[in-house]
Structures are given as structure tokens and as C-alpha cells.
C-alpha atoms as a PDB file:
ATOM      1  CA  UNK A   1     -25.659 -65.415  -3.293  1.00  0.00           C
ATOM      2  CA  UNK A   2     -26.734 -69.020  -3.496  1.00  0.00           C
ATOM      3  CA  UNK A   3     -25.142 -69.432  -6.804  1.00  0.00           C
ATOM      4  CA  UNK A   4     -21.945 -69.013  -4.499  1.00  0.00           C
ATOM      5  CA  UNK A   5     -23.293 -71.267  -2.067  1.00  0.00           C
ATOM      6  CA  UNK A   6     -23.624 -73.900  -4.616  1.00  0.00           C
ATOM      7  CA  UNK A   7     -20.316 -73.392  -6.208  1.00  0.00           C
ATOM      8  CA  UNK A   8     -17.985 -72.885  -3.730  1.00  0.00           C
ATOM      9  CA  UNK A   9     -17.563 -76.175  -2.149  1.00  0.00           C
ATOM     10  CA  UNK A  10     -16.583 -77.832  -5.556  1.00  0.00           C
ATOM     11  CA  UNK A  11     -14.438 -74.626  -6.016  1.00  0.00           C
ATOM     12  CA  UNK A  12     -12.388 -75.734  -3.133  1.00  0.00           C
ATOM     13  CA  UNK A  13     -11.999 -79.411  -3.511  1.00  0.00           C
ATOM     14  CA  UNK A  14     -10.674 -78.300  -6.938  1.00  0.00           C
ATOM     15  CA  UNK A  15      -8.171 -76.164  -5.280  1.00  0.00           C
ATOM     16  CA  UNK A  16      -7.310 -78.641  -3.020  1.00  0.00           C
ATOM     17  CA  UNK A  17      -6.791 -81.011  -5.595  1.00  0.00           C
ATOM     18  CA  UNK A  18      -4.384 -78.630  -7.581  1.00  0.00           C
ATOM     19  CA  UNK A  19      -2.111 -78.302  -4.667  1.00  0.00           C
ATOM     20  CA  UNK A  20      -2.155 -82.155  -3.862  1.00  0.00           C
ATOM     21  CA  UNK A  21      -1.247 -82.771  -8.030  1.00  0.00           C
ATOM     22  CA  UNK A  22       1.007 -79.683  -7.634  1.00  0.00           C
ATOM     23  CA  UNK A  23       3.117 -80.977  -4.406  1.00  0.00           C
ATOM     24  CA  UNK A  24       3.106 -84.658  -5.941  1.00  0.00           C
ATOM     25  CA  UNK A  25       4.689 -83.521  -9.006  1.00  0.00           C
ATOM     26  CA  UNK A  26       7.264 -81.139  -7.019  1.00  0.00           C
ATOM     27  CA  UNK A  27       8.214 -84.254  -5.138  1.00  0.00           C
ATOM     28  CA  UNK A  28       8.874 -86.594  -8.165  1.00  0.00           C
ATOM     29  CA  UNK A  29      10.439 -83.635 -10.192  1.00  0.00           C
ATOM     30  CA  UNK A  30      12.706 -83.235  -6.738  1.00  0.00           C
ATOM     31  CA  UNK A  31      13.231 -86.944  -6.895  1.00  0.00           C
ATOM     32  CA  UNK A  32      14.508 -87.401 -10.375  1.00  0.00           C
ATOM     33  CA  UNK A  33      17.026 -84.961 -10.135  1.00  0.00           C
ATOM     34  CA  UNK A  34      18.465 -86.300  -6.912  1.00  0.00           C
ATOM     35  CA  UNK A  35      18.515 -89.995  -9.037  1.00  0.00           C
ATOM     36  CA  UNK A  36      20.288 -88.351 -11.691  1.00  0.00           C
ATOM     37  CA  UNK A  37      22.666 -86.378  -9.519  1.00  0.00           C
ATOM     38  CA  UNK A  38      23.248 -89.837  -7.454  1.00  0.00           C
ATOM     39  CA  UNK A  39      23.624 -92.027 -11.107  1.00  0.00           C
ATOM     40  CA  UNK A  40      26.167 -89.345 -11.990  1.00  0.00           C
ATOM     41  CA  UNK A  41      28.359 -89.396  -8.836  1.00  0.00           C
ATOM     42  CA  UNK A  42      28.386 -93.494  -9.010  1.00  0.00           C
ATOM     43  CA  UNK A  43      28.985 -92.670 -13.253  1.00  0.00           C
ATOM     44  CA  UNK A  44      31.720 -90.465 -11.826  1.00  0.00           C
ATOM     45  CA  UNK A  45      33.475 -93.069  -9.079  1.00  0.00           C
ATOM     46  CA  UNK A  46      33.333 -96.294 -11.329  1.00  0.00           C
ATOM     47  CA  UNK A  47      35.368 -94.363 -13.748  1.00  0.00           C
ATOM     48  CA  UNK A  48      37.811 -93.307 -11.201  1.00  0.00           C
ATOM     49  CA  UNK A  49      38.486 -96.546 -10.646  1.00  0.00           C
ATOM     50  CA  UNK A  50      38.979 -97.477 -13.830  1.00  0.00           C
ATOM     51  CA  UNK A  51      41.649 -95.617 -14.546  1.00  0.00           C
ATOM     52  CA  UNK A  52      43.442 -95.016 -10.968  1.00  0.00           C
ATOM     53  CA  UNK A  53      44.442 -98.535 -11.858  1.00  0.00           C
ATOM     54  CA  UNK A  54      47.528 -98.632 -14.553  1.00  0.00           C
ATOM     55  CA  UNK A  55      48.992-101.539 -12.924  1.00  0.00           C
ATOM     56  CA  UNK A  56      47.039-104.022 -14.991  1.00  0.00           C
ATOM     57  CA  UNK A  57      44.839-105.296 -11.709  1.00  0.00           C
ATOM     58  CA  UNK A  58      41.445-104.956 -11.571  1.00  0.00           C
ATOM     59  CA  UNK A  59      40.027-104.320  -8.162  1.00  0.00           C
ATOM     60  CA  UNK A  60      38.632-107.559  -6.103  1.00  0.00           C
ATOM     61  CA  UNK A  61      40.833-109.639  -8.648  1.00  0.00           C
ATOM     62  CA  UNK A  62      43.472-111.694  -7.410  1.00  0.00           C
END
């Protein structure tokens, strides 16, 4: 029994420090993808505009 004693508060700081590492690296994985989703979509539009215009004009040029 006291070798549980002994070992069970660094058991659960460990555990608790998996789940903080674990969250952390959900929420940058999480974050990443919504970067590359929002780089796409911008990807996407600027080339929208590039070719709605045949006319010749650029847009914002005079």
C-alpha cells in the first residue's frame, strides 16, 4: 500500500500533463486546418477576380 501512496501523486500530475499536451495539440491541429481552409477560400476569391474581369481593367485601377 505505501508503494501506491508514493506513486500515485506523480501518477496523476503525469496524467494531467497528457491531457494538457493532448488538448494543446487538438487546438493547434484544429487551428491549422481552419488557416488552410481560410488561405484556400482567399486562394479561391483572388482568382475569381482574376478572371471575372475580361474587359482588360484591373480592379481599383482607373
Amino acid at each position: 500500500m505505501e508503494y501506491i501512496a508514493v506513486l500515485l501523486p506523480s501518477v496523476v500530475v503525469g496524467l494531467l500533463f497528457w491531457f494538457a499536451m493532448k488538448s494543446i495539440f487538438n487546438a493547434d491541429k484544429s487551428e491549422r486546418q481552419a488557416e488552410a481552409r481560410a488561405r484556400a477560400e482567399a486562394e479561391e476569391r483572388a482568382q475569381g477576380h482574376d478572371t471575372e474581369r475580361t474587359d482588360g481593367h484591373f480592379p481599383g485601377a482607373n
